[in-house]
PDB file of N, CA and C in Angstrom:
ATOM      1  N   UNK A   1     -18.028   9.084  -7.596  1.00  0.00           N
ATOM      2  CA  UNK A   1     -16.938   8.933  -8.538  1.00  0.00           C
ATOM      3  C   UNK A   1     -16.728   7.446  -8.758  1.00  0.00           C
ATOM      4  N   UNK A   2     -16.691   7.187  -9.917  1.00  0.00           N
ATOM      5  CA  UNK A   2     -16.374   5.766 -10.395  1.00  0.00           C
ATOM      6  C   UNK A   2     -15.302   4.771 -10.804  1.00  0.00           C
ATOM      7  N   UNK A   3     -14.695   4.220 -10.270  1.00  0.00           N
ATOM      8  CA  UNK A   3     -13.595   3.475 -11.041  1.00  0.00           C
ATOM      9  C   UNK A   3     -13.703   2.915 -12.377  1.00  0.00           C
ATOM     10  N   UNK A   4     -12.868   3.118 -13.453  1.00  0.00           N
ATOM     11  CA  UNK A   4     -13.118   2.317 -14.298  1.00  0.00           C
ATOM     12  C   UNK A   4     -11.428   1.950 -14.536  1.00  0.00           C
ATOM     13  N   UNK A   5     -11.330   0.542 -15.311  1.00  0.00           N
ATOM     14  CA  UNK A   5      -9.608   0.152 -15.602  1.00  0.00           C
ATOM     15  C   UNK A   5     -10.028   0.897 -16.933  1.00  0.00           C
ATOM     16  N   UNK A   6      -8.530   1.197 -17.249  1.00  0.00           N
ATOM     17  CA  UNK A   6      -8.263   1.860 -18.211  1.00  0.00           C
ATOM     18  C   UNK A   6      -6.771   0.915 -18.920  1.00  0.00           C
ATOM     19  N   UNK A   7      -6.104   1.254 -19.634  1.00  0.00           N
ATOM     20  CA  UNK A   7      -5.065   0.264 -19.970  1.00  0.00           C
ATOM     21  C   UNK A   7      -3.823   1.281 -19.531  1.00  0.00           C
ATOM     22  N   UNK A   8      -3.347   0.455 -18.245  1.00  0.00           N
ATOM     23  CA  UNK A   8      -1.896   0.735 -17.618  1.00  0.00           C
ATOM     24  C   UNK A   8      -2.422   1.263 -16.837  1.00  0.00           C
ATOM     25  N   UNK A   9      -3.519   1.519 -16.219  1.00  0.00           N
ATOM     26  CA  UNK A   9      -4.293   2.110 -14.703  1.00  0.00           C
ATOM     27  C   UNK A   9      -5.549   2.257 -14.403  1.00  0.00           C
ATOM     28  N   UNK A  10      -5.794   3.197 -13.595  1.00  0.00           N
ATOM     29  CA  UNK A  10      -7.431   3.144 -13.398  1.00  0.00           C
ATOM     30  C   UNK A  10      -7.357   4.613 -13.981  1.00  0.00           C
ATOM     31  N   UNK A  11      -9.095   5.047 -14.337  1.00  0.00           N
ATOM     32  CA  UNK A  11      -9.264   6.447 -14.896  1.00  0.00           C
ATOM     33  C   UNK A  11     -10.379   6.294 -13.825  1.00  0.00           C
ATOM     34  N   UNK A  12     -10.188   7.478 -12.556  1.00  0.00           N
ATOM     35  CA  UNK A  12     -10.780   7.763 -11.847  1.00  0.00           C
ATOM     36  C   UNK A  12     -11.349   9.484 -12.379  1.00  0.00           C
ATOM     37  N   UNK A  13     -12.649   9.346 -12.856  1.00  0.00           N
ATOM     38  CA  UNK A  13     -12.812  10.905 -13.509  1.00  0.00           C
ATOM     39  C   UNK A  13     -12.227  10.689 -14.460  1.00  0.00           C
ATOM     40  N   UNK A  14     -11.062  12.230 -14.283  1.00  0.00           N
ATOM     41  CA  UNK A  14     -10.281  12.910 -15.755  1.00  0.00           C
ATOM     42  C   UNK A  14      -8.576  11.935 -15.321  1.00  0.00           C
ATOM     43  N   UNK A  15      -9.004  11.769 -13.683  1.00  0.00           N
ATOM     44  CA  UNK A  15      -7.401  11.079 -12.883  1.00  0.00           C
ATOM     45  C   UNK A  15      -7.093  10.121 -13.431  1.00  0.00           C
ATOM     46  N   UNK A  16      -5.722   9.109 -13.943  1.00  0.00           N
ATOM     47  CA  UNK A  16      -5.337   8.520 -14.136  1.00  0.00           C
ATOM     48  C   UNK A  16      -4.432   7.926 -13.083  1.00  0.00           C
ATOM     49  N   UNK A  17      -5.015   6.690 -12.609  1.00  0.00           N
ATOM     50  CA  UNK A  17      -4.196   6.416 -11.281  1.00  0.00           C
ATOM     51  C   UNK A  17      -3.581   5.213 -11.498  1.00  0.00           C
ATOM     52  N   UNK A  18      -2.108   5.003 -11.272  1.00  0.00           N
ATOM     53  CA  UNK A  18      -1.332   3.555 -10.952  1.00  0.00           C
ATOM     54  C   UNK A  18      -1.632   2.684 -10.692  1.00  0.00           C
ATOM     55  N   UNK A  19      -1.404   1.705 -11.251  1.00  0.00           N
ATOM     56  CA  UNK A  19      -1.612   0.348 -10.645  1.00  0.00           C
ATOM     57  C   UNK A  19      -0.504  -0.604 -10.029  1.00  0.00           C
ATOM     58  N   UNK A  20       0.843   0.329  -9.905  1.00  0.00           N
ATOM     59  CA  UNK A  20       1.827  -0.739  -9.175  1.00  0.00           C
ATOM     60  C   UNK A  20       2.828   0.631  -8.406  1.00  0.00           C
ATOM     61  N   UNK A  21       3.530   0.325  -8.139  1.00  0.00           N
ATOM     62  CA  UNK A  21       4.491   1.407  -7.707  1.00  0.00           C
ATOM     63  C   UNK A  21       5.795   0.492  -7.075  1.00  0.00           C
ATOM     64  N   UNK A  22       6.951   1.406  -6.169  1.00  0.00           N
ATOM     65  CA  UNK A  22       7.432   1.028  -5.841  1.00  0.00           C
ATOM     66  C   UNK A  22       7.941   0.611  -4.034  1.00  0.00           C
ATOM     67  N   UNK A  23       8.304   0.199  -3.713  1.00  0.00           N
ATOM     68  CA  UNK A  23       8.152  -0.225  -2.248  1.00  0.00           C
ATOM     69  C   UNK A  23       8.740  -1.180  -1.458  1.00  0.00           C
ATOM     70  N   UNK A  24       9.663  -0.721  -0.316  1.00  0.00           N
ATOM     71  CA  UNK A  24      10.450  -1.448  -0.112  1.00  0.00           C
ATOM     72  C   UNK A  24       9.885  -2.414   1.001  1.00  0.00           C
ATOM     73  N   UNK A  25       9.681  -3.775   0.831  1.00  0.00           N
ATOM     74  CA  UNK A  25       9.032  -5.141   1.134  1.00  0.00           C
ATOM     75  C   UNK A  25      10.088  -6.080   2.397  1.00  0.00           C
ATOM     76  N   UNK A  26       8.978  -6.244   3.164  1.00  0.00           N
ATOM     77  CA  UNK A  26       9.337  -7.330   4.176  1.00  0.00           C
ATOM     78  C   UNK A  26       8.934  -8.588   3.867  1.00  0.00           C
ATOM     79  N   UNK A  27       9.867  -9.525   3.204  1.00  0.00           N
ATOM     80  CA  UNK A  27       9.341 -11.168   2.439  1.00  0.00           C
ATOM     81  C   UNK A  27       9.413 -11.833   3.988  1.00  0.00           C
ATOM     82  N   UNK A  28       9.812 -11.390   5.347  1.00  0.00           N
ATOM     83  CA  UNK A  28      10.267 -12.277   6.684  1.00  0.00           C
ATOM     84  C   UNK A  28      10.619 -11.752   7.493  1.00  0.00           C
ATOM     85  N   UNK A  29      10.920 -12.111   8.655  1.00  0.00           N
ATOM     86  CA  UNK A  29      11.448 -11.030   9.576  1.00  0.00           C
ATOM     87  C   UNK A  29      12.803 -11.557   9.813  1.00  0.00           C
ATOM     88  N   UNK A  30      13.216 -10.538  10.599  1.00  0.00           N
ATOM     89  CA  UNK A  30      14.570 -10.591  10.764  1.00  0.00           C
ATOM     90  C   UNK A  30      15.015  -8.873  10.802  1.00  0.00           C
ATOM     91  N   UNK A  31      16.482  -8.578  10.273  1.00  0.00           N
ATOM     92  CA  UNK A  31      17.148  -7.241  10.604  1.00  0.00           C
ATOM     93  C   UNK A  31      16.888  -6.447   9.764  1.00  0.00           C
ATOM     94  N   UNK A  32      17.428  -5.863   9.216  1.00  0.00           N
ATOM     95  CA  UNK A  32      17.281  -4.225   8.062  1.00  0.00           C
ATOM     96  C   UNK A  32      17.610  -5.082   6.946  1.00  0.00           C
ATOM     97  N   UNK A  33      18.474  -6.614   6.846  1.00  0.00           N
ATOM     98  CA  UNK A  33      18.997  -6.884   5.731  1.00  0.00           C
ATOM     99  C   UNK A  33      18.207  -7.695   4.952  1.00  0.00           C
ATOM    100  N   UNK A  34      16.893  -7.862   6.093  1.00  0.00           N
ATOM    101  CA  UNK A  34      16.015  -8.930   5.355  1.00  0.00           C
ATOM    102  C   UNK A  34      14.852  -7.607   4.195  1.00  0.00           C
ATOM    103  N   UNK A  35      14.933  -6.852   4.242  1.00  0.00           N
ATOM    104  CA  UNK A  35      14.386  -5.764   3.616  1.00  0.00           C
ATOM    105  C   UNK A  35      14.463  -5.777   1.973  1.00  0.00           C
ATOM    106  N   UNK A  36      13.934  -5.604   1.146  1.00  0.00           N
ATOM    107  CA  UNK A  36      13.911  -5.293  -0.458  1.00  0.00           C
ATOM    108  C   UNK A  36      13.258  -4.513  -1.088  1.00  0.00           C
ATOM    109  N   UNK A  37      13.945  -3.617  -1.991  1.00  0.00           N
ATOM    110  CA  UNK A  37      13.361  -2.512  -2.339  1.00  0.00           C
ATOM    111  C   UNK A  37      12.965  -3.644  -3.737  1.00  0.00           C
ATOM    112  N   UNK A  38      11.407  -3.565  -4.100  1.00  0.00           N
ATOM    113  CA  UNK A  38      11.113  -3.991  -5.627  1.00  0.00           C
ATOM    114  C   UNK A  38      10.645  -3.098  -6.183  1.00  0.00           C
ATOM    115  N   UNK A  39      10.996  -2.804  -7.115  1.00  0.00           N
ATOM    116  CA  UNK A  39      10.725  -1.872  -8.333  1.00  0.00           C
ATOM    117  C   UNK A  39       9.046  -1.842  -8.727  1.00  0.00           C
ATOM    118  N   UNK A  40       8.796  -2.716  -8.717  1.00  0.00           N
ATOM    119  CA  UNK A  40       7.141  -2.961  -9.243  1.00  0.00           C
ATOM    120  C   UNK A  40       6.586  -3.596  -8.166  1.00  0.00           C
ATOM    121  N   UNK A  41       5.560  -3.279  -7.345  1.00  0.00           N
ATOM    122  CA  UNK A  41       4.672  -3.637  -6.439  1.00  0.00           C
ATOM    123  C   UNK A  41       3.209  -3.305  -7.219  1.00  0.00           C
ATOM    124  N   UNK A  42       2.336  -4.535  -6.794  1.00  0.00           N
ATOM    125  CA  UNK A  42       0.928  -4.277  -7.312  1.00  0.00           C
ATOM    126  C   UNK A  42       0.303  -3.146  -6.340  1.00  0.00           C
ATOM    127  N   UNK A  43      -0.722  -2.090  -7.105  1.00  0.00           N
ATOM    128  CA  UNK A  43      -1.816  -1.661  -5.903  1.00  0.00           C
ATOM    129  C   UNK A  43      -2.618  -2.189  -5.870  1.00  0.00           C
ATOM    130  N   UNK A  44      -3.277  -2.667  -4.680  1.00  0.00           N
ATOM    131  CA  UNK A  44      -4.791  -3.592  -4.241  1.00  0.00           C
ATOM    132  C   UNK A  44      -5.426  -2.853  -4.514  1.00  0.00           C
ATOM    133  N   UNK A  45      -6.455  -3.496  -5.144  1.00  0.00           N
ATOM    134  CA  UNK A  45      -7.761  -3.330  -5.658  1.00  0.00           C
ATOM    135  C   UNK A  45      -8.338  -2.547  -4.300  1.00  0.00           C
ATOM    136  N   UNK A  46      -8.927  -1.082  -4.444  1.00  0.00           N
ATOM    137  CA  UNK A  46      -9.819  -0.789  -3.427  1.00  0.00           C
ATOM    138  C   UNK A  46     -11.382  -1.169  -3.212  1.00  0.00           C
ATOM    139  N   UNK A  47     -11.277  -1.322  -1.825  1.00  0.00           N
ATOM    140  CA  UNK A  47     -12.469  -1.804  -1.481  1.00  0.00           C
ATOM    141  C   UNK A  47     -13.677  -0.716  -1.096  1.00  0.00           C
ATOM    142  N   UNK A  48     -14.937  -1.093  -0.587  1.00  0.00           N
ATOM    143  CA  UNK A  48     -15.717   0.122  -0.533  1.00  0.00           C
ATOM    144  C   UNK A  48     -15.138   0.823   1.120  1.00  0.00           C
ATOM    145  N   UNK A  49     -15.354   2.133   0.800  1.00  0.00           N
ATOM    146  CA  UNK A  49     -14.750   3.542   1.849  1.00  0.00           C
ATOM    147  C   UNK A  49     -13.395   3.748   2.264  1.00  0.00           C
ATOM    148  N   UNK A  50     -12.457   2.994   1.139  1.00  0.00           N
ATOM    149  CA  UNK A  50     -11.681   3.023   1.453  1.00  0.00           C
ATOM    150  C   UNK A  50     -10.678   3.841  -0.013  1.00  0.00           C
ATOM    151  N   UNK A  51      -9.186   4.658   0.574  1.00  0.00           N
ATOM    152  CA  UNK A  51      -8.691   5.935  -0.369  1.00  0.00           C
ATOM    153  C   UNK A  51      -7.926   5.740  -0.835  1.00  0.00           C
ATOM    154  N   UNK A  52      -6.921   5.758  -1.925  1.00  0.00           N
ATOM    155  CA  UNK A  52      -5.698   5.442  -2.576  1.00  0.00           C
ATOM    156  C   UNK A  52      -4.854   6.438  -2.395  1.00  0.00           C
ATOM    157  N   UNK A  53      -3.525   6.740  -1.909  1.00  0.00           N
ATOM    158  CA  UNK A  53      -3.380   7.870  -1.408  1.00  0.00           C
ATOM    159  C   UNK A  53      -1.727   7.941  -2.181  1.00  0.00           C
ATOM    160  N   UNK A  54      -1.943   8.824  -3.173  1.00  0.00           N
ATOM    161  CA  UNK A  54      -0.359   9.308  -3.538  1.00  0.00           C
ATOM    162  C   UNK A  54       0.328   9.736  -2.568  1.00  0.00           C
ATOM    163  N   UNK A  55       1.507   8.443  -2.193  1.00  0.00           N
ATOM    164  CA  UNK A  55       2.432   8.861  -1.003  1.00  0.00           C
ATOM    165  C   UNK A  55       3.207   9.563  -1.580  1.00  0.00           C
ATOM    166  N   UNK A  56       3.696  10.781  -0.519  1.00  0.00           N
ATOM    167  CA  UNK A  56       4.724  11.829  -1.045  1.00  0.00           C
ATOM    168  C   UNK A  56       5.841  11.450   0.226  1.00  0.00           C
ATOM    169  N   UNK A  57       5.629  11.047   1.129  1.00  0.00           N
ATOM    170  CA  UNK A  57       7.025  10.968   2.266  1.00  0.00           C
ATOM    171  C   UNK A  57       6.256   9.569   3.173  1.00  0.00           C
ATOM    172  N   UNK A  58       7.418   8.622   3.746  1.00  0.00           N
ATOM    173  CA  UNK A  58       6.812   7.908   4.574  1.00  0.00           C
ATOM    174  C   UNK A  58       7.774   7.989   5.654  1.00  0.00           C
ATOM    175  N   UNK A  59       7.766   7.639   6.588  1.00  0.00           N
ATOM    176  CA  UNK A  59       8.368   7.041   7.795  1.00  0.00           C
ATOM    177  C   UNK A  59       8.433   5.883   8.525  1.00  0.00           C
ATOM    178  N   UNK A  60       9.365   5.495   8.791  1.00  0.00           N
ATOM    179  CA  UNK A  60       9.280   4.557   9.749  1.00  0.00           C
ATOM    180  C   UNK A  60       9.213   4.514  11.508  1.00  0.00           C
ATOM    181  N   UNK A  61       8.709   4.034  12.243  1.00  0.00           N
ATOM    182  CA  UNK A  61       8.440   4.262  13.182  1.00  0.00           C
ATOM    183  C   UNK A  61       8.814   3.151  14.030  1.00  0.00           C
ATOM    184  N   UNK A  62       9.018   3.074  15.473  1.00  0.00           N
ATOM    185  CA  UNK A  62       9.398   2.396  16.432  1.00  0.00           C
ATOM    186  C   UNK A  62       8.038   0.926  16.312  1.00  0.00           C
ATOM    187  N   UNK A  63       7.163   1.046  16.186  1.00  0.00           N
ATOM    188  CA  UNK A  63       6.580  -0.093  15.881  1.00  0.00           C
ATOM    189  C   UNK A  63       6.909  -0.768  14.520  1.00  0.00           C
ATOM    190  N   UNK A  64       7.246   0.373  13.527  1.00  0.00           N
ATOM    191  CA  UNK A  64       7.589  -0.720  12.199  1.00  0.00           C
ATOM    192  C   UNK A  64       8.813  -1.606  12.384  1.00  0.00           C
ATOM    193  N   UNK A  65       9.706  -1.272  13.476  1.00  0.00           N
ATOM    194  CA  UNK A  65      10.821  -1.764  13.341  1.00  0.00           C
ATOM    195  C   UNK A  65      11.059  -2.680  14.229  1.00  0.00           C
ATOM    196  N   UNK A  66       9.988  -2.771  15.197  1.00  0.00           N
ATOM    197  CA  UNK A  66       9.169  -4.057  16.137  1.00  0.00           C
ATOM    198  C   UNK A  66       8.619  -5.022  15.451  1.00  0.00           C
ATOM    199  N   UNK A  67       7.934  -4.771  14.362  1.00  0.00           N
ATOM    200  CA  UNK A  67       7.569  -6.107  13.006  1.00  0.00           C
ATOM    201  C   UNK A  67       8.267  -6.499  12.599  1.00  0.00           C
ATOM    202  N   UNK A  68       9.506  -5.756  11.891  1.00  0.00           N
ATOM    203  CA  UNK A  68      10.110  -6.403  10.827  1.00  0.00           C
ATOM    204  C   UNK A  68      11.237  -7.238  12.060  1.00  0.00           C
ATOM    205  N   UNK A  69      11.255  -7.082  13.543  1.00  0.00           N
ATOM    206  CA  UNK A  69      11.672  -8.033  14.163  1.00  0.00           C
ATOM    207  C   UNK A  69      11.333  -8.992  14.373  1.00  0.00           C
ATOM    208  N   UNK A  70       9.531  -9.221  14.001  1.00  0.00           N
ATOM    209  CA  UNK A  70       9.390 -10.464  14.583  1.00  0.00           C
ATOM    210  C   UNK A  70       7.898 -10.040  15.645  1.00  0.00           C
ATOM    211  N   UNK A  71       7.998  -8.657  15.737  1.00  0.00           N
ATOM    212  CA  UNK A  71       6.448  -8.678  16.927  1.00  0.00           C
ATOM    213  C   UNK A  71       5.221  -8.502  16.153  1.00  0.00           C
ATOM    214  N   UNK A  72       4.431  -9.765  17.098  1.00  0.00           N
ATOM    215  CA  UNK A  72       3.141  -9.317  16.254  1.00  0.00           C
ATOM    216  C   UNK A  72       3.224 -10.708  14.952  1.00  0.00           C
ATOM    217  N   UNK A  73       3.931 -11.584  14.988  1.00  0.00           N
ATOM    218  CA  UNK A  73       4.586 -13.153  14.026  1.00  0.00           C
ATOM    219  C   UNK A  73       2.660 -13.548  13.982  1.00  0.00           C
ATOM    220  N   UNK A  74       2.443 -13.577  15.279  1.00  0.00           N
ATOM    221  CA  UNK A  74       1.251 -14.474  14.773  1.00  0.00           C
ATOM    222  C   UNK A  74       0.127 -13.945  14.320  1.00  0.00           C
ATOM    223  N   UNK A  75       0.097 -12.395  14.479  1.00  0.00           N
ATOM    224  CA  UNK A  75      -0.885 -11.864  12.900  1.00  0.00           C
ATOM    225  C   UNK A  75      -0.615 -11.621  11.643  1.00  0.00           C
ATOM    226  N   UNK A  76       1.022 -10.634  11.854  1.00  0.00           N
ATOM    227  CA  UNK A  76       1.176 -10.508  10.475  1.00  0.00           C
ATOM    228  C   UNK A  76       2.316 -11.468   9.753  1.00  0.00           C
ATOM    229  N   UNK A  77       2.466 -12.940  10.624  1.00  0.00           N
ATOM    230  CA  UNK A  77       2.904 -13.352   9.752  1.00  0.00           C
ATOM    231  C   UNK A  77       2.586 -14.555   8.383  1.00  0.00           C
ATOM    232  N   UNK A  78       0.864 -14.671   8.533  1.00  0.00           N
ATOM    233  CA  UNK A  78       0.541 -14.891   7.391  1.00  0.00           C
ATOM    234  C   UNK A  78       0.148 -13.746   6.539  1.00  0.00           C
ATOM    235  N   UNK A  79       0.703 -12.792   6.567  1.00  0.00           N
ATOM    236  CA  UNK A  79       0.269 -11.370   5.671  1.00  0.00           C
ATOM    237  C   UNK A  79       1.791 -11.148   4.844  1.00  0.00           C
ATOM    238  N   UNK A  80       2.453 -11.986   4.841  1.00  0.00           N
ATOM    239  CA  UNK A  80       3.759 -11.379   4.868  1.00  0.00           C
ATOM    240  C   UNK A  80       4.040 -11.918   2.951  1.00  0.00           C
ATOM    241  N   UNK A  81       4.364 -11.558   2.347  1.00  0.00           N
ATOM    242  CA  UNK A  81       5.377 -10.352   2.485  1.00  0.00           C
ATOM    243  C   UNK A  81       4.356  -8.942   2.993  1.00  0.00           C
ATOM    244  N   UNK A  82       5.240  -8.027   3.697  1.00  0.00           N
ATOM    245  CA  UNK A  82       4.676  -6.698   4.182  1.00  0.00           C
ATOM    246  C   UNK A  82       5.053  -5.679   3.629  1.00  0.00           C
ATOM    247  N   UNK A  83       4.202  -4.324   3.413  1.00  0.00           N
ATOM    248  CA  UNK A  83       5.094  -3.313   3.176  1.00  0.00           C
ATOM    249  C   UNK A  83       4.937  -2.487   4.940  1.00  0.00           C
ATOM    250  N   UNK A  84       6.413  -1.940   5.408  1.00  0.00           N
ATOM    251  CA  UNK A  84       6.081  -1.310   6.482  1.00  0.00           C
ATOM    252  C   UNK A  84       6.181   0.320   6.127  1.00  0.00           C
ATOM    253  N   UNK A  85       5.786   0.898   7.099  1.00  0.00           N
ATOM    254  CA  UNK A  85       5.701   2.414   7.174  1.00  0.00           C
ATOM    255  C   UNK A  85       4.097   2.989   7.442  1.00  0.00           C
ATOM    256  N   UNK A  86       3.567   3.347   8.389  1.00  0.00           N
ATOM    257  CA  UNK A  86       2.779   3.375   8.823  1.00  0.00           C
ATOM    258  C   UNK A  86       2.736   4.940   8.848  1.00  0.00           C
ATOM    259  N   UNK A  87       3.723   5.597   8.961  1.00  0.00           N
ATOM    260  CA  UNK A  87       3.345   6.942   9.254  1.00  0.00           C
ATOM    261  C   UNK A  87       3.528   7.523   7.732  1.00  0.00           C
ATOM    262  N   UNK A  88       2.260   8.078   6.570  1.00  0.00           N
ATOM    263  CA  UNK A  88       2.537   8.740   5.470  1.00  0.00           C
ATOM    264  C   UNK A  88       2.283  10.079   5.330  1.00  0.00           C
ATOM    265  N   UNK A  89       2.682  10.785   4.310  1.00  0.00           N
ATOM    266  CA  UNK A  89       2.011  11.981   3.515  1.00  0.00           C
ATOM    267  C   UNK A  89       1.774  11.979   2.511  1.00  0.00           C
ATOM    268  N   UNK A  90       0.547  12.599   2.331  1.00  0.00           N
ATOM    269  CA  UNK A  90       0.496  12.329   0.434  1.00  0.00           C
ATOM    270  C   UNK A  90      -0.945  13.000   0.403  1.00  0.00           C
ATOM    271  N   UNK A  91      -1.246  12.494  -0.809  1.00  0.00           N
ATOM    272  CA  UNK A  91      -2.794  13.422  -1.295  1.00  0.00           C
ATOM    273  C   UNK A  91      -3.774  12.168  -1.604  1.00  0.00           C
ATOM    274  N   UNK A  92      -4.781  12.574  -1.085  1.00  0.00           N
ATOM    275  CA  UNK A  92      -5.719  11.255  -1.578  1.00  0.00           C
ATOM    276  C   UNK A  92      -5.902  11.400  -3.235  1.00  0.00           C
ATOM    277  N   UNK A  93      -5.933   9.625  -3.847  1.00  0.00           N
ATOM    278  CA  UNK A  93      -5.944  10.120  -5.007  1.00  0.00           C
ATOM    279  C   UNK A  93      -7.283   9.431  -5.977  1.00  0.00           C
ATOM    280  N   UNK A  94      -7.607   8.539  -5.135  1.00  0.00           N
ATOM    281  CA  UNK A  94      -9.270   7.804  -5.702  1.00  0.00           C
ATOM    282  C   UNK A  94      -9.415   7.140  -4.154  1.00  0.00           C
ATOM    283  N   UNK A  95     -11.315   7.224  -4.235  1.00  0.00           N
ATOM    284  CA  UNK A  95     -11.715   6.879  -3.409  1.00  0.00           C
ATOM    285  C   UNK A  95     -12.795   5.947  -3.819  1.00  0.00           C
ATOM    286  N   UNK A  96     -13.082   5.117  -2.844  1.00  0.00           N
ATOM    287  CA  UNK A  96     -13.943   4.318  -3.353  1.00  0.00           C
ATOM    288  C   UNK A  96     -15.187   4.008  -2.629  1.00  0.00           C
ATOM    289  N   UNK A  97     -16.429   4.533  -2.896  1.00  0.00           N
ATOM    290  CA  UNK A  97     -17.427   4.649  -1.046  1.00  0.00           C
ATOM    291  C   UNK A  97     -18.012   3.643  -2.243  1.00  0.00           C
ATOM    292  N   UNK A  98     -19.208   2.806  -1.346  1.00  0.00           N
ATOM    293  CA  UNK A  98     -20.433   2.003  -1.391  1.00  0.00           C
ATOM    294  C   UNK A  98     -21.175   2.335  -2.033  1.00  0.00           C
ATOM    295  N   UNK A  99     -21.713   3.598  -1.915  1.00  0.00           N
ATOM    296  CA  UNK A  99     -22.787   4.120  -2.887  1.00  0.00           C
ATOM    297  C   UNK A  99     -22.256   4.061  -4.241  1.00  0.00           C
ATOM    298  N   UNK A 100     -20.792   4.209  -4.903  1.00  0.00           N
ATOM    299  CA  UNK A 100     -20.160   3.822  -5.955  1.00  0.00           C
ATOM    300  C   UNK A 100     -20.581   2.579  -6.786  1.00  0.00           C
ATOM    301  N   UNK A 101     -20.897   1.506  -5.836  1.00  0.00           N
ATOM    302  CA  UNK A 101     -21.053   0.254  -5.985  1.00  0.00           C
ATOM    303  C   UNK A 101     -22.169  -0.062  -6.312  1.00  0.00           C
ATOM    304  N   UNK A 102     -23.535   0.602  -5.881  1.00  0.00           N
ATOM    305  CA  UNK A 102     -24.922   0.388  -6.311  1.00  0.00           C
ATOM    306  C   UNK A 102     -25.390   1.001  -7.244  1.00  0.00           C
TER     307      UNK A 102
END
């Protein structure tokens, strides 16, 4: 299956997939107040074997809430701004393998 841009997303197949969504962003660490919901977030470009996955529910978890304190500064904090939530559900919605690529 092939990616191609299409105008306002990708046309994966017959799929028409997003290119931004919404998502609430860690610009730093600190408490719950350093948190921001932005309306428009880009989706990264997928790379090879890797899935785009229409989130339907996320969670937060006892480690996400260990980052946005501060654990873990000296990996993810040149990654930052972050989105946290590590635990999702959803449906895969484009994929992108290697053999795509050749």
């Amino acid at each position: 299956m092939g990616i191609l841009r299409s105008h306002g997303g990708f046309k994966v197949g017959l799929r028409r997939i997003v290119t931004a969504c919404r998502a609430v962003v860690l610009p730093r660490f600190g408490g719950p107040e350093v948190l921001e919901l932005r309306p428009i977030v880009d989706v990264p470009d997928l790379k090879p074997n890797e899935v785009l996955v229409r989130t339907r529910a996320v969670s937060i978890n006892p480690l996400d809430t260990r980052m946005r304190s501060g654990y873990g500064r000296s990996i993810f904090g040149p990654q930052l701004p972050l989105i946290l939530g590590r635990d999702i559900s959803g449906e895969v919605a484009a994929e992108l393998q290697l053999r795509d690529l050749l």
